[in-house]
Protein backbone atom coordinates (compact mmCIF):
# COMPACT_ATOMS: atom_id res chain seq x y z
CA UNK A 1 2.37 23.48 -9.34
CA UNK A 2 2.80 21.96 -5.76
CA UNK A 3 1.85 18.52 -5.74
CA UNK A 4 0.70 17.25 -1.87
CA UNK A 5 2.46 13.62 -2.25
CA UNK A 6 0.77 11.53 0.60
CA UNK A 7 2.77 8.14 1.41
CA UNK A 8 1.97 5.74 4.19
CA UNK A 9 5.46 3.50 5.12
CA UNK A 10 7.42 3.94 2.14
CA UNK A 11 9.05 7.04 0.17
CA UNK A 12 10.97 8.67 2.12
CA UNK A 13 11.54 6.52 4.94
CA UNK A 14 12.09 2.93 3.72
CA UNK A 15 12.94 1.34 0.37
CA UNK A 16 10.72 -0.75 -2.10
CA UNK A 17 8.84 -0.53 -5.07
CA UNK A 18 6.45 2.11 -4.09
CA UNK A 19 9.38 4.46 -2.74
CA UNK A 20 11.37 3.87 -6.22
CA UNK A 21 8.18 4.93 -8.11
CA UNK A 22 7.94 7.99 -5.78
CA UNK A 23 11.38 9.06 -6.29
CA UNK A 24 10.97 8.91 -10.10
CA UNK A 25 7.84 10.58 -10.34
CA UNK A 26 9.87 13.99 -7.83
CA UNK A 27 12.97 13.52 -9.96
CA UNK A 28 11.32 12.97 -13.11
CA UNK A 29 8.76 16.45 -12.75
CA UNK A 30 11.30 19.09 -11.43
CA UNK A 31 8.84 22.10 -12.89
CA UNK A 32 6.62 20.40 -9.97
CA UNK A 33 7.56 21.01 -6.68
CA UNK A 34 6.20 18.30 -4.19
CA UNK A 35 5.16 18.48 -0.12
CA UNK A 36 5.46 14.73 0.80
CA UNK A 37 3.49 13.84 3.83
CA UNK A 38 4.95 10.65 5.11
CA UNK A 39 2.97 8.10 7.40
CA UNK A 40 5.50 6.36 9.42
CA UNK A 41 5.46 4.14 12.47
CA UNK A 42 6.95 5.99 15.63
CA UNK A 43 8.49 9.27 14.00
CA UNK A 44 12.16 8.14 14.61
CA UNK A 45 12.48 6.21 10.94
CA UNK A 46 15.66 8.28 9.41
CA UNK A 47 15.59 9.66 5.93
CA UNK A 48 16.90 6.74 3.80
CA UNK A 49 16.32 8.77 0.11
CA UNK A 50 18.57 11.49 -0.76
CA UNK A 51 15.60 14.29 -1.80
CA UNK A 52 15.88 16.21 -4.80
CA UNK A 53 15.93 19.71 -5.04
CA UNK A 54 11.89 19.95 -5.78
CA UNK A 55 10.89 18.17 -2.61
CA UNK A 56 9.87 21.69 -1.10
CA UNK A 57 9.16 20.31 2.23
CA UNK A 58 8.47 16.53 4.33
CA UNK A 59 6.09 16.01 7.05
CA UNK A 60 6.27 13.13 8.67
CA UNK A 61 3.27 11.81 10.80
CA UNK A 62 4.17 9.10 13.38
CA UNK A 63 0.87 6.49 13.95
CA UNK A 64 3.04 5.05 16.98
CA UNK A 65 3.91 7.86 18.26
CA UNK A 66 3.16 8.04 22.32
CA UNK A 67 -0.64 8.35 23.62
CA UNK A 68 -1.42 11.60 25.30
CA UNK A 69 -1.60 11.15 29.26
CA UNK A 70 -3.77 14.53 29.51
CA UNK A 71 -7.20 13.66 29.25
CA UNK A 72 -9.79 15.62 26.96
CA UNK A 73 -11.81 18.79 28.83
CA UNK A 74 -15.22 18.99 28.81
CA UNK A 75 -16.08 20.80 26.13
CA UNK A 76 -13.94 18.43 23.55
CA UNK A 77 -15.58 15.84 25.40
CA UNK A 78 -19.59 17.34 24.89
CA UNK A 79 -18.74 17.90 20.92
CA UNK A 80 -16.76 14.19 20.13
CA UNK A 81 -19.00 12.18 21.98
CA UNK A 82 -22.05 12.31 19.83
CA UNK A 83 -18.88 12.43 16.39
CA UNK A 84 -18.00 9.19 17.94
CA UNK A 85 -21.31 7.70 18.15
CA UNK A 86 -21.96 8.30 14.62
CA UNK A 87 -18.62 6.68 13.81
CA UNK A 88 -19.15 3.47 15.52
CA UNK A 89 -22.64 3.53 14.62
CA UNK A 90 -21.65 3.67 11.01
CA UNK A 91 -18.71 1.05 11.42
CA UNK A 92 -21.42 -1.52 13.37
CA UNK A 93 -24.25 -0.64 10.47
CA UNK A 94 -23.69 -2.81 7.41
CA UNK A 95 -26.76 -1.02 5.32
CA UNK A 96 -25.94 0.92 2.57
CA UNK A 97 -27.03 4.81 4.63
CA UNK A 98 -23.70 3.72 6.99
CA UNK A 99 -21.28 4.89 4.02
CA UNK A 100 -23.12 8.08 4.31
CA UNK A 101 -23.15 8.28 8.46
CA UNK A 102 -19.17 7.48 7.66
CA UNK A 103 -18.23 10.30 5.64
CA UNK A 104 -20.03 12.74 7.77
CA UNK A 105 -18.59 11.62 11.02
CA UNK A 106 -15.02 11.44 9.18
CA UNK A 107 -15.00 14.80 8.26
CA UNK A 108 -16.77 16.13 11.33
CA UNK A 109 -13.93 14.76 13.43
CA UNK A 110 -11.18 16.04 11.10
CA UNK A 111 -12.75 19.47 12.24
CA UNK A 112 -12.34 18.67 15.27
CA UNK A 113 -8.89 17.63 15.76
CA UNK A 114 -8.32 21.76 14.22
CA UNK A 115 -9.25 22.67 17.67
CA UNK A 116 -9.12 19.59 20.04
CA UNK A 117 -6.57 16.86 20.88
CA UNK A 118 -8.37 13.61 19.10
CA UNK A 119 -6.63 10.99 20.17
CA UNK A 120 -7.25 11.98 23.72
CA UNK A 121 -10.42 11.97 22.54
CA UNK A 122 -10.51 8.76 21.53
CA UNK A 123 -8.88 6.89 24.03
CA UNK A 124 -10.58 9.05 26.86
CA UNK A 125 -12.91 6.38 29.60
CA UNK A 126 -16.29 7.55 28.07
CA UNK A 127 -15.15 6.82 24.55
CA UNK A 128 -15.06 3.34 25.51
CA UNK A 129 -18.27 3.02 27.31
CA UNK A 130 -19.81 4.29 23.98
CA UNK A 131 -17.97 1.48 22.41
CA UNK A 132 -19.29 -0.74 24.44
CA UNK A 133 -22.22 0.05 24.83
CA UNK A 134 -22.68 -0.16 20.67
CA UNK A 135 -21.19 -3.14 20.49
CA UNK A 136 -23.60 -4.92 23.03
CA UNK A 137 -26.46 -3.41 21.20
CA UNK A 138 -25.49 -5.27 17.98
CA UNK A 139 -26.20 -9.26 17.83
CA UNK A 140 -23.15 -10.89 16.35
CA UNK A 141 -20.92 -8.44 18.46
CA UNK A 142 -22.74 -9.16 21.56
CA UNK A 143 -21.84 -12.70 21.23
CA UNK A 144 -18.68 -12.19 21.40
CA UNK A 145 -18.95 -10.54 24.52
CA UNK A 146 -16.32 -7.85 24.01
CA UNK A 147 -14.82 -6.98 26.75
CA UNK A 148 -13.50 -3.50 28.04
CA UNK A 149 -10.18 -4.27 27.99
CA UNK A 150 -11.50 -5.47 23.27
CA UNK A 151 -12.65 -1.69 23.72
CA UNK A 152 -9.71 -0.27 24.86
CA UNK A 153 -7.38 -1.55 22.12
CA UNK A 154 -10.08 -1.11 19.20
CA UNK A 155 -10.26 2.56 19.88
CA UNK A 156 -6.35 2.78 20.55
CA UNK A 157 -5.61 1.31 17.12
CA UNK A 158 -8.67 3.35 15.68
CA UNK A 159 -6.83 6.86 17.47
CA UNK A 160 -4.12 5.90 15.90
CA UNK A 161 -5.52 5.52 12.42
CA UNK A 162 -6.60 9.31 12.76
CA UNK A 163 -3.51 10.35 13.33
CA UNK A 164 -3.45 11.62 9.67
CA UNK A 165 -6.76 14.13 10.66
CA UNK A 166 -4.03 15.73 13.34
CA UNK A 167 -1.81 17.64 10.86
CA UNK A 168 -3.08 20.67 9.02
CA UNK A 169 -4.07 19.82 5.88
CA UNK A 170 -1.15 20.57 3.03
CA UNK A 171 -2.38 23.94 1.33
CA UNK A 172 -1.18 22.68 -2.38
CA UNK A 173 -2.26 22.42 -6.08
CA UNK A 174 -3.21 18.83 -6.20
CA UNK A 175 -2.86 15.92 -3.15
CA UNK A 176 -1.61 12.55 -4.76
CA UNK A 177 -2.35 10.05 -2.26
CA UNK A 178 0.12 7.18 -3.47
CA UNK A 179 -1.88 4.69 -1.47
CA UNK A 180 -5.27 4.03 -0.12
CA UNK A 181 -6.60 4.13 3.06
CA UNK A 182 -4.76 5.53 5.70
CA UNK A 183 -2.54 7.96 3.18
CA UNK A 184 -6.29 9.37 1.65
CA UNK A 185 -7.26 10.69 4.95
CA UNK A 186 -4.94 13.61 4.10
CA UNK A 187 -6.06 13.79 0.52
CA UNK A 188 -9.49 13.91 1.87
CA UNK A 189 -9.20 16.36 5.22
CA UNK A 190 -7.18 19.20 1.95
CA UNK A 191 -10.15 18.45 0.04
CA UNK A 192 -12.81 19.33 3.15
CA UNK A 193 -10.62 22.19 4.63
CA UNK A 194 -9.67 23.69 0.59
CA UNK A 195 -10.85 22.41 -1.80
CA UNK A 196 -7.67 20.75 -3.14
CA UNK A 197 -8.47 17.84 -6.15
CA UNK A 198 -7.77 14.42 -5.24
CA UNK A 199 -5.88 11.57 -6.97
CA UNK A 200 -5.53 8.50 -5.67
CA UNK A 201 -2.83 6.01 -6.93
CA UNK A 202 -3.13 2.58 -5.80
CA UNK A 203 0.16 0.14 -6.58
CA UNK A 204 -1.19 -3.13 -4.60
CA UNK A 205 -4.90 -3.40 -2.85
CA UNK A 206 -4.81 -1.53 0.77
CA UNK A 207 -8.00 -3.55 1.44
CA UNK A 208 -7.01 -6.65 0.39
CA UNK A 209 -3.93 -6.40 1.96
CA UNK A 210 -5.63 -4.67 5.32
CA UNK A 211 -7.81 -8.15 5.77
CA UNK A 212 -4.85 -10.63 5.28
CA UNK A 213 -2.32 -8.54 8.00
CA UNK A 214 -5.39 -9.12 10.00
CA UNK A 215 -6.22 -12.78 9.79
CA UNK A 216 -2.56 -12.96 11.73
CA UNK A 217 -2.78 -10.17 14.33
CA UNK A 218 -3.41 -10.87 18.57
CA UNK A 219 -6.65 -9.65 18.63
CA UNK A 220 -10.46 -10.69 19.52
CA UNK A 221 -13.01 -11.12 16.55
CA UNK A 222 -14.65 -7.83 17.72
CA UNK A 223 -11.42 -5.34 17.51
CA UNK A 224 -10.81 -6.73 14.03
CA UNK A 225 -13.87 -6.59 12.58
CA UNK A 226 -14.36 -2.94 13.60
CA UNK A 227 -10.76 -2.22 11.95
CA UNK A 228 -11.76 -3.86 8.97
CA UNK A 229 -14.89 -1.68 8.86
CA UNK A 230 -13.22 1.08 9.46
CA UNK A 231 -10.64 0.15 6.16
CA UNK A 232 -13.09 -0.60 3.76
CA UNK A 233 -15.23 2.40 4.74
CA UNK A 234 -12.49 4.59 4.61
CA UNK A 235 -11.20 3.26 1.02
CA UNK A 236 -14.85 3.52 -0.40
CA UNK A 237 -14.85 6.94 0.55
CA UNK A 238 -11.75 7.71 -0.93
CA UNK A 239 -12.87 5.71 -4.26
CA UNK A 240 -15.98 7.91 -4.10
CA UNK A 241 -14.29 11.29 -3.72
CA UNK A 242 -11.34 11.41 -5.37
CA UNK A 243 -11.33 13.41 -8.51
CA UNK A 244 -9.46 10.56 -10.83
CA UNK A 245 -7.72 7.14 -9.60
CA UNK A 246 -4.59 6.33 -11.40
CA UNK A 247 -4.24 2.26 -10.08
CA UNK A 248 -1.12 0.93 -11.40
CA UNK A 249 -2.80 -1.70 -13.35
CA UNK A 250 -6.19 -2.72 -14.33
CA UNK A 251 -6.83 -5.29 -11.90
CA UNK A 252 -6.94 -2.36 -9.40
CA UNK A 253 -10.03 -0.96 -11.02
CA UNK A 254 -12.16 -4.11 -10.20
CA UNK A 255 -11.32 -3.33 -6.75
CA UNK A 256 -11.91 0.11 -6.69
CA UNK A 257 -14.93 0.09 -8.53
CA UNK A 258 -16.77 -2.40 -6.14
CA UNK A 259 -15.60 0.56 -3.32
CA UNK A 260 -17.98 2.68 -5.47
CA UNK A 261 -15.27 4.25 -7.55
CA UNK A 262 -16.70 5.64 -11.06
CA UNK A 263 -15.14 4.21 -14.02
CA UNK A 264 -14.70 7.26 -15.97
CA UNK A 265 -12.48 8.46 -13.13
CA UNK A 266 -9.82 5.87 -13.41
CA UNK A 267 -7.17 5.57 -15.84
CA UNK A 268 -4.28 2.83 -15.54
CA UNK A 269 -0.59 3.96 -15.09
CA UNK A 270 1.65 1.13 -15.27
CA UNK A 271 5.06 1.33 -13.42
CA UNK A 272 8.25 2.37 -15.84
CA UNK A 273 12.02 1.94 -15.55
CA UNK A 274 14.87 3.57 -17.15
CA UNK A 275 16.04 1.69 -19.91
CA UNK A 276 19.31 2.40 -19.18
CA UNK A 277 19.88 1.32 -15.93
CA UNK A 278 18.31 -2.30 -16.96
CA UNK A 279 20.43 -3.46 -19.75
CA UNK A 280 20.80 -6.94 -21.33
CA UNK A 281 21.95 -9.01 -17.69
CA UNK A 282 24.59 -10.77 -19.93
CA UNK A 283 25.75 -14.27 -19.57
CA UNK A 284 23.50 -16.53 -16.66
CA UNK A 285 25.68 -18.57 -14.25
CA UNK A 286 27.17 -22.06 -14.62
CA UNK A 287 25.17 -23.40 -11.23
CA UNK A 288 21.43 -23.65 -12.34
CA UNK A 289 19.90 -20.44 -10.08
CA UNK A 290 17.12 -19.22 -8.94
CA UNK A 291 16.59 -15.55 -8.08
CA UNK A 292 14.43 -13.28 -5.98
CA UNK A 293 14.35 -9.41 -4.97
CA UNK A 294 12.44 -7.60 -2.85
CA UNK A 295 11.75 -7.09 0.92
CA UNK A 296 11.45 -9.68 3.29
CA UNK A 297 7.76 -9.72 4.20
CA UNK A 298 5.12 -11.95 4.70
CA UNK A 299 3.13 -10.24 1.69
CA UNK A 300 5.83 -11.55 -0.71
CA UNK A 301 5.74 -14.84 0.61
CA UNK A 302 9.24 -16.51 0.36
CA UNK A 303 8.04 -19.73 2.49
CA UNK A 304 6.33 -20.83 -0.76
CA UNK A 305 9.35 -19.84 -2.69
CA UNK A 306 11.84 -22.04 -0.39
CA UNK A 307 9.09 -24.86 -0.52
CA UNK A 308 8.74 -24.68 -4.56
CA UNK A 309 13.11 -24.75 -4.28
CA UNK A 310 13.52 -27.80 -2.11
CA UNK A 311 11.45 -29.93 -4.85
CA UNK A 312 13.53 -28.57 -7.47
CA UNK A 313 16.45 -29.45 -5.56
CA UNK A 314 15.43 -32.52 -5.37
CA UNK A 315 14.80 -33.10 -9.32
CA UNK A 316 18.41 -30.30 -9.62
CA UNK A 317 20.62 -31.25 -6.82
CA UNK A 318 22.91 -28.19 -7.82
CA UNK A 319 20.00 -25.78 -7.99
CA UNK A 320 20.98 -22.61 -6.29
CA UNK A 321 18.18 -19.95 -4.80
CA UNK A 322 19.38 -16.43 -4.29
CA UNK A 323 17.61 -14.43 -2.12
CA UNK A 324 18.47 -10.34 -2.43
CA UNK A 325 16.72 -7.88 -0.07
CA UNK A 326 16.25 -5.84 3.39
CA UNK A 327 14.25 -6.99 5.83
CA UNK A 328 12.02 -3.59 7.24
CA UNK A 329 12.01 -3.07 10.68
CA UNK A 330 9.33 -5.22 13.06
CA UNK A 331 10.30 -8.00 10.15
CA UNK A 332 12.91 -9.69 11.86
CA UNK A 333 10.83 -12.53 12.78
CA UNK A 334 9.50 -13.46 9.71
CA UNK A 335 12.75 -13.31 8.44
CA UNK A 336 14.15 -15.71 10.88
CA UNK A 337 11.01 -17.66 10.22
CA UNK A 338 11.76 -18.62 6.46
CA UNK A 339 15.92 -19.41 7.71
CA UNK A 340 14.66 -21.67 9.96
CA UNK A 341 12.02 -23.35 7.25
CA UNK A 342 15.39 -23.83 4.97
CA UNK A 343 17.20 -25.19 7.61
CA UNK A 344 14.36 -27.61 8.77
CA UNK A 345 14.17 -28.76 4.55
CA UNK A 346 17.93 -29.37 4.74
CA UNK A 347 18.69 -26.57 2.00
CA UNK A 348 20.84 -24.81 3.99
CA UNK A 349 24.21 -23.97 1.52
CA UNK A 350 21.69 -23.74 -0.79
CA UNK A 351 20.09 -21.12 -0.20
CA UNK A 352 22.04 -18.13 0.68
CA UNK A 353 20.08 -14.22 1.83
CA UNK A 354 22.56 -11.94 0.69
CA UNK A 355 20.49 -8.66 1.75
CA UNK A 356 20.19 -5.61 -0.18
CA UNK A 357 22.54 -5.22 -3.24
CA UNK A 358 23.79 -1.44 -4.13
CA UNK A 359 22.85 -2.43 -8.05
CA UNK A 360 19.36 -4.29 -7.90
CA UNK A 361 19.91 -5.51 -11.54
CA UNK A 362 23.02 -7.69 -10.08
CA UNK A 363 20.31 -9.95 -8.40
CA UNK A 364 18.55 -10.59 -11.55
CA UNK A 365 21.61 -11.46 -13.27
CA UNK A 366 22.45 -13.80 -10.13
CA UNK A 367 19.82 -16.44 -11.93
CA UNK A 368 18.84 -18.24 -14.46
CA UNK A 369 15.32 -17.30 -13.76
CA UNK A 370 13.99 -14.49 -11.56
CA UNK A 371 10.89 -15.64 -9.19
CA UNK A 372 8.24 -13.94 -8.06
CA UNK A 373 6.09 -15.09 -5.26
CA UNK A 374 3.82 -12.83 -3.65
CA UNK A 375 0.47 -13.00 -2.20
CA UNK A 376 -0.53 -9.62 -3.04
CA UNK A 377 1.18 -7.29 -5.69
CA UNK A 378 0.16 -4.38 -7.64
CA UNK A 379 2.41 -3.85 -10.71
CA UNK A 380 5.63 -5.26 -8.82
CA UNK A 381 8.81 -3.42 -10.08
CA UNK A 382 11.14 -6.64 -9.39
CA UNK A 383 9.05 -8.26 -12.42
CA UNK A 384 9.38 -5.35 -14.81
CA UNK A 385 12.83 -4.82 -14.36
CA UNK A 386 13.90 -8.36 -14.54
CA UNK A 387 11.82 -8.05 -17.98
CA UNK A 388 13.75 -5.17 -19.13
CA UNK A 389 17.14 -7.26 -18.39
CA UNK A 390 16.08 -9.95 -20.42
CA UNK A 391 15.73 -12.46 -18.16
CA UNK A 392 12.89 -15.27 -17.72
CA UNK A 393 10.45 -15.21 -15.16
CA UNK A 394 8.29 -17.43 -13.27
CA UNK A 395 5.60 -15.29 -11.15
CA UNK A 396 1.97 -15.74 -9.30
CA UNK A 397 -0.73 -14.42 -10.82
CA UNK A 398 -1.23 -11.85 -8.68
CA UNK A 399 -2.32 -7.66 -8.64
CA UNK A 400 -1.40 -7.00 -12.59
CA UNK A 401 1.16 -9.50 -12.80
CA UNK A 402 -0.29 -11.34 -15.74
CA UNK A 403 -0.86 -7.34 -17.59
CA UNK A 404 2.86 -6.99 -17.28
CA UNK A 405 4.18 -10.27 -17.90
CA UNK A 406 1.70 -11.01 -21.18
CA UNK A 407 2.65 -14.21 -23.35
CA UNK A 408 6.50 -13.74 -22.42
CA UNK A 409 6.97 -15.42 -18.80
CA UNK A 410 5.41 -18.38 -16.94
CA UNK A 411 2.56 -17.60 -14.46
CA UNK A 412 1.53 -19.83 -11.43
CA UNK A 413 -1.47 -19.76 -9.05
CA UNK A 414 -0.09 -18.46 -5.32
CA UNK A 415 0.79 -20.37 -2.43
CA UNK A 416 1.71 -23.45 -5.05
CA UNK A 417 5.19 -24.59 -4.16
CA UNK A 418 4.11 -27.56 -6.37
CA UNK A 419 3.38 -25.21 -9.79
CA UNK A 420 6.09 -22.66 -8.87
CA UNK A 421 8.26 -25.40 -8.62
CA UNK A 422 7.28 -26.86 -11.97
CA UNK A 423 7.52 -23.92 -13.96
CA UNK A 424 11.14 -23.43 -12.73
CA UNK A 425 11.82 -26.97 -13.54
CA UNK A 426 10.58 -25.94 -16.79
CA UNK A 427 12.94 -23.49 -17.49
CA UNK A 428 16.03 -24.13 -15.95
CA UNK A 429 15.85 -27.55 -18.33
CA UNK A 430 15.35 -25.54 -21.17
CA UNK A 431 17.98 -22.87 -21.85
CA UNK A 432 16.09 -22.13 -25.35
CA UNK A 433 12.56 -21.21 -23.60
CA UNK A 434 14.35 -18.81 -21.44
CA UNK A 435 16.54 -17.25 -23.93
CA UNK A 436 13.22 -16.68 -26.35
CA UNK A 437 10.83 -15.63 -23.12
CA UNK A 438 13.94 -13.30 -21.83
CA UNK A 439 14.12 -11.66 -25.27
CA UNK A 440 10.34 -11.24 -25.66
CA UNK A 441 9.93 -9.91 -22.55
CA UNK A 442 12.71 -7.17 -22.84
CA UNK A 443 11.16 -6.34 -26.17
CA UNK A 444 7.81 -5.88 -24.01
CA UNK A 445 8.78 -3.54 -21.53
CA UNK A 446 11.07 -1.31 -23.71
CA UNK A 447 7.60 -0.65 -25.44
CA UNK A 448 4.94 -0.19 -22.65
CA UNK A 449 6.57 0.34 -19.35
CA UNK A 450 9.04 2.94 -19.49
CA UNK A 451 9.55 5.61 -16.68
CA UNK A 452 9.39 8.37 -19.25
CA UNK A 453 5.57 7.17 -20.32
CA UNK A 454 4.42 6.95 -16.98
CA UNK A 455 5.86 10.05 -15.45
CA UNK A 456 4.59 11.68 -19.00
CA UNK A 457 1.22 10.62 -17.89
CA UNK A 458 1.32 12.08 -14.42
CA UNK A 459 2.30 15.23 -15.60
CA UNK A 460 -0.87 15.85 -17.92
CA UNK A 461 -3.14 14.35 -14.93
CA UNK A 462 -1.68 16.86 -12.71
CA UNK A 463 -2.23 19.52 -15.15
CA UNK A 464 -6.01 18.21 -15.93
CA UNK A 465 -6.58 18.14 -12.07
CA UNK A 466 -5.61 21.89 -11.96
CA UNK A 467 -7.55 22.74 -15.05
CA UNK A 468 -10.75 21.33 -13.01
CA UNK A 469 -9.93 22.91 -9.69
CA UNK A 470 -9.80 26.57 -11.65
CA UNK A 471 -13.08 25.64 -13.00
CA UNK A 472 -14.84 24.83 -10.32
CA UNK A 473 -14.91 21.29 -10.48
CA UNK A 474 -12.94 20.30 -7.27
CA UNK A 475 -15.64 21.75 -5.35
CA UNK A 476 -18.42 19.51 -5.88
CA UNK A 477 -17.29 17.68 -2.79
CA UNK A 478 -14.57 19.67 -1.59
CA UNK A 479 -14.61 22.65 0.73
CA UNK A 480 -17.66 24.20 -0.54
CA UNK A 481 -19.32 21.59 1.45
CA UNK A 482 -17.92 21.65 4.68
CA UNK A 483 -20.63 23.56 6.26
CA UNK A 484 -23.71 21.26 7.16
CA UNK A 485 -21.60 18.29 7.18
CA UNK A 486 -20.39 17.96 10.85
CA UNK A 487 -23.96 19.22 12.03
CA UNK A 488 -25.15 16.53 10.17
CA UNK A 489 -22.76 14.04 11.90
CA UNK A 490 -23.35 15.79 15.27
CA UNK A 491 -27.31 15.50 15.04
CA UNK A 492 -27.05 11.86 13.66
């Protein structure tokens, strides 16, 4: 089989969780062969994975890249004028008949951008009259009183978000859309233009995580609330059509079946690791230490970590907090952000960013206890691997955290520097706790979250997925329908 592998900022371009799951699941099926699109920011991000044989081709799709200065031609303007209407009208429209105004004006404009440049479209002057005009027409926009200049920028960013509908859609067995939203607009425009099944794997929540990038970002009420439309439209779609959802824990499915997802569709695959390259971590250090992996992003929140720290310091005047990872690129400033919060606490000495380390089970056997405190998680592979090296972990209950960590780690609320600090307190006075909870929790992911199981369990989906598409079963929303959909959106 060839297996469409959609991405959207991770494998191949940039490290993480997500990208190590990808690179298991290629390395792990090499009867498969996989076409990765990759969603990236400009289209200059280098290859940072080394690819495996089976990775039959990459096509990266920059979001960033450059607005067209040409400006649409009258006929592209006369047929996306009336898509666009639709679109807004179906992004402004919170009843229940906008999901189906959505889908139709989605697909209609992926049709488009076959023949037409749609991101000229979508930036072009009239496009933003007919945002404007919408927007005045609804109440709680109106008094706002978006301005052109709101209109402008909402249908940039929105141009940009289509970027996905520009490419031709992958002609393959199966597209595996690692992430929601922007990544299933691929999954979605092979499923219009061929029929191709659809899964959908979701690691953390796209939507939740959409809304709290957002509360942050420069813009005006009005351009964010029409993103956010546009996100959880576009991820209830994707619930809705994909042929099976494989979230990477069960808290996912709550999620996804509030977008409208059916629950006989979805089937949990937890994240797995190789056994061997997460042995017993050994010996813990003589300085009382606290550890913590991952990438430097707001989403993993490391102010509350360095917070939680300087009161443990304060009970532990040795205490030690280790901080291993990259920071990705448009990062930097958060990452200067939490040096200057240890600075301003006086931990500085104390707390030492040592960057990425070539063997990521070093920086679990850097601490006593590994720490985990994100916002937002799916299955997180920092916890499950500090599991498998038998350390003890303190974590926020977060995504499927408390599915992977069960009875044998401690669990605290997020954004609680006062709990997190607590239940590190807790443990770093208690060698016996963490030798027991380090133990059980080894024992625990030997047993359920292997990289064998999971990729195991992606190989039979794939194979059920082509199973259904010789059947006939792909087509009940696939290409077979393509017909009367776009006159649909075109007529309104």
């Amino acid at each position: 089989m060839e297996i469409g592998l959609i991405t959207e900022g991770t494998y191949p371009h940039s490290f993480g969780g997500v990208s190590v799951w990808c690179d298991q699941l290629v390395r792990g099926l090499p009867g498969h062969d996989f076409h990765v699109v990759a969603l990236v920011g400009t289209g200059g991000e280098p290859t940072v994975w080394e690819l495996p044989a089976n990775v039959s081709a990459v096509t990266a799709v920059p979001l960033w890249a450059a607005a067209p200065s040409r400006r649409p031609g009258r006929v592209a303007r006369q047929r996306f004028l009336p898509l666009l209407e639709v679109m807004v009208e179906s992004l402004l429209d919170q009843e229940e008949h906008a999901r189906l105004l959505f889908a139709r004006s989605l697909q209609a404009m992926a049709e488009f951008a076959r023949e037409h440049d749609l991101v000229a479209a979508m930036t072009d002057e009239l496009a933003v009259r007919v945002l404007s005009r919408r927007w005045n027409r609804v109440p709680r926009y109106a008094a706002t009183e978006p301005t052109v200049a709101d209109a402008v920028l909402a249908l940039g960013l929105l141009a940009n978000s289509l970027r996905p509908l520009t490419i031709p859609p992958p002609r393959v067995d199966a597209a595996h859309c690692v992430a929601n939203g922007l990544a299933a607009l691929v999954g979605l425009a092979a499923r219009w233009e061929h029929g191709t099944p659809l899964l959908l794997t979701e690691h953390g929540i796209y939507l939740r995580e959409r809304y709290l990038g957002l509360r942050a970002a420069p813009y005006r009420w009005p351009v964010k609330a029409l993103l956010l439309a546009f996100t959880r439209r576009l991820c209830a779609l994707a619930c809705a059509s994909a042929d099976l959802i494989a979230p990477g824990n069960q808290y996912n499915q709550r999620w996804e079946e509030r977008l409208g997802a059916d629950a006989a569709r979805i089937r949990t695959v937890y994240n797995g690791v190789d056994p061997a390259a997460f042995p017993v971590a050994g010996a813990e250090p003589a300085t009382p230490t606290l550890s913590w992996a991952g990438r430097i992003d707001p989403i993993k929140d490391l102010e509350t970590l360095i917070l939680a720290f300087a009161l443990v310091r304060a009970e532990i005047p040795e205490a030690r907090l280790r901080i291993f990872g990259g920071t990705p690129r448009g990062g930097e400033g958060y990452h200067q952000r939490c040096q200057d919060l240890v600075a301003d606490l006086g931990l500085t000495g104390a707390v030492a960013f040592e960057g990425r380390v070539p063997e990521i089970r070093d920086a679990y056997a850097a601490g006593n206890v590994v720490v985990l405190s994100s916002i937002s998680e799916g299955f997180p592979y920092t916890l499950i691997e500090a599991m498998t090296c038998g350390r003890a972990t303190v974590a926020t209950d977060v995504g499927g955290v408390t599915e992977a960590v069960g009875d044998t780690g401690l669990v605290v609320p997020p954004r609680d520097p006062e709990a997190m600090a607590e239940a590190c307190l807790r443990l770093l006075r208690d060698p016996e706790l963490r030798q027991r909870l380090g133990m059980a929790a080894r024992v625990r992911a030997l047993e359920e979250f292997t990289v064998d199981k999971a990729v195991g369990t992606f190989d039979e989906l794939y194979h059920g997925l082509a199973r259904s598409a010789r059947s006939g079963g792909a087509a009940r929303s696939g290409g077979a329908a393509r017909g009367g959909l776009a006159a649909s959106a075109v007529s309104g």
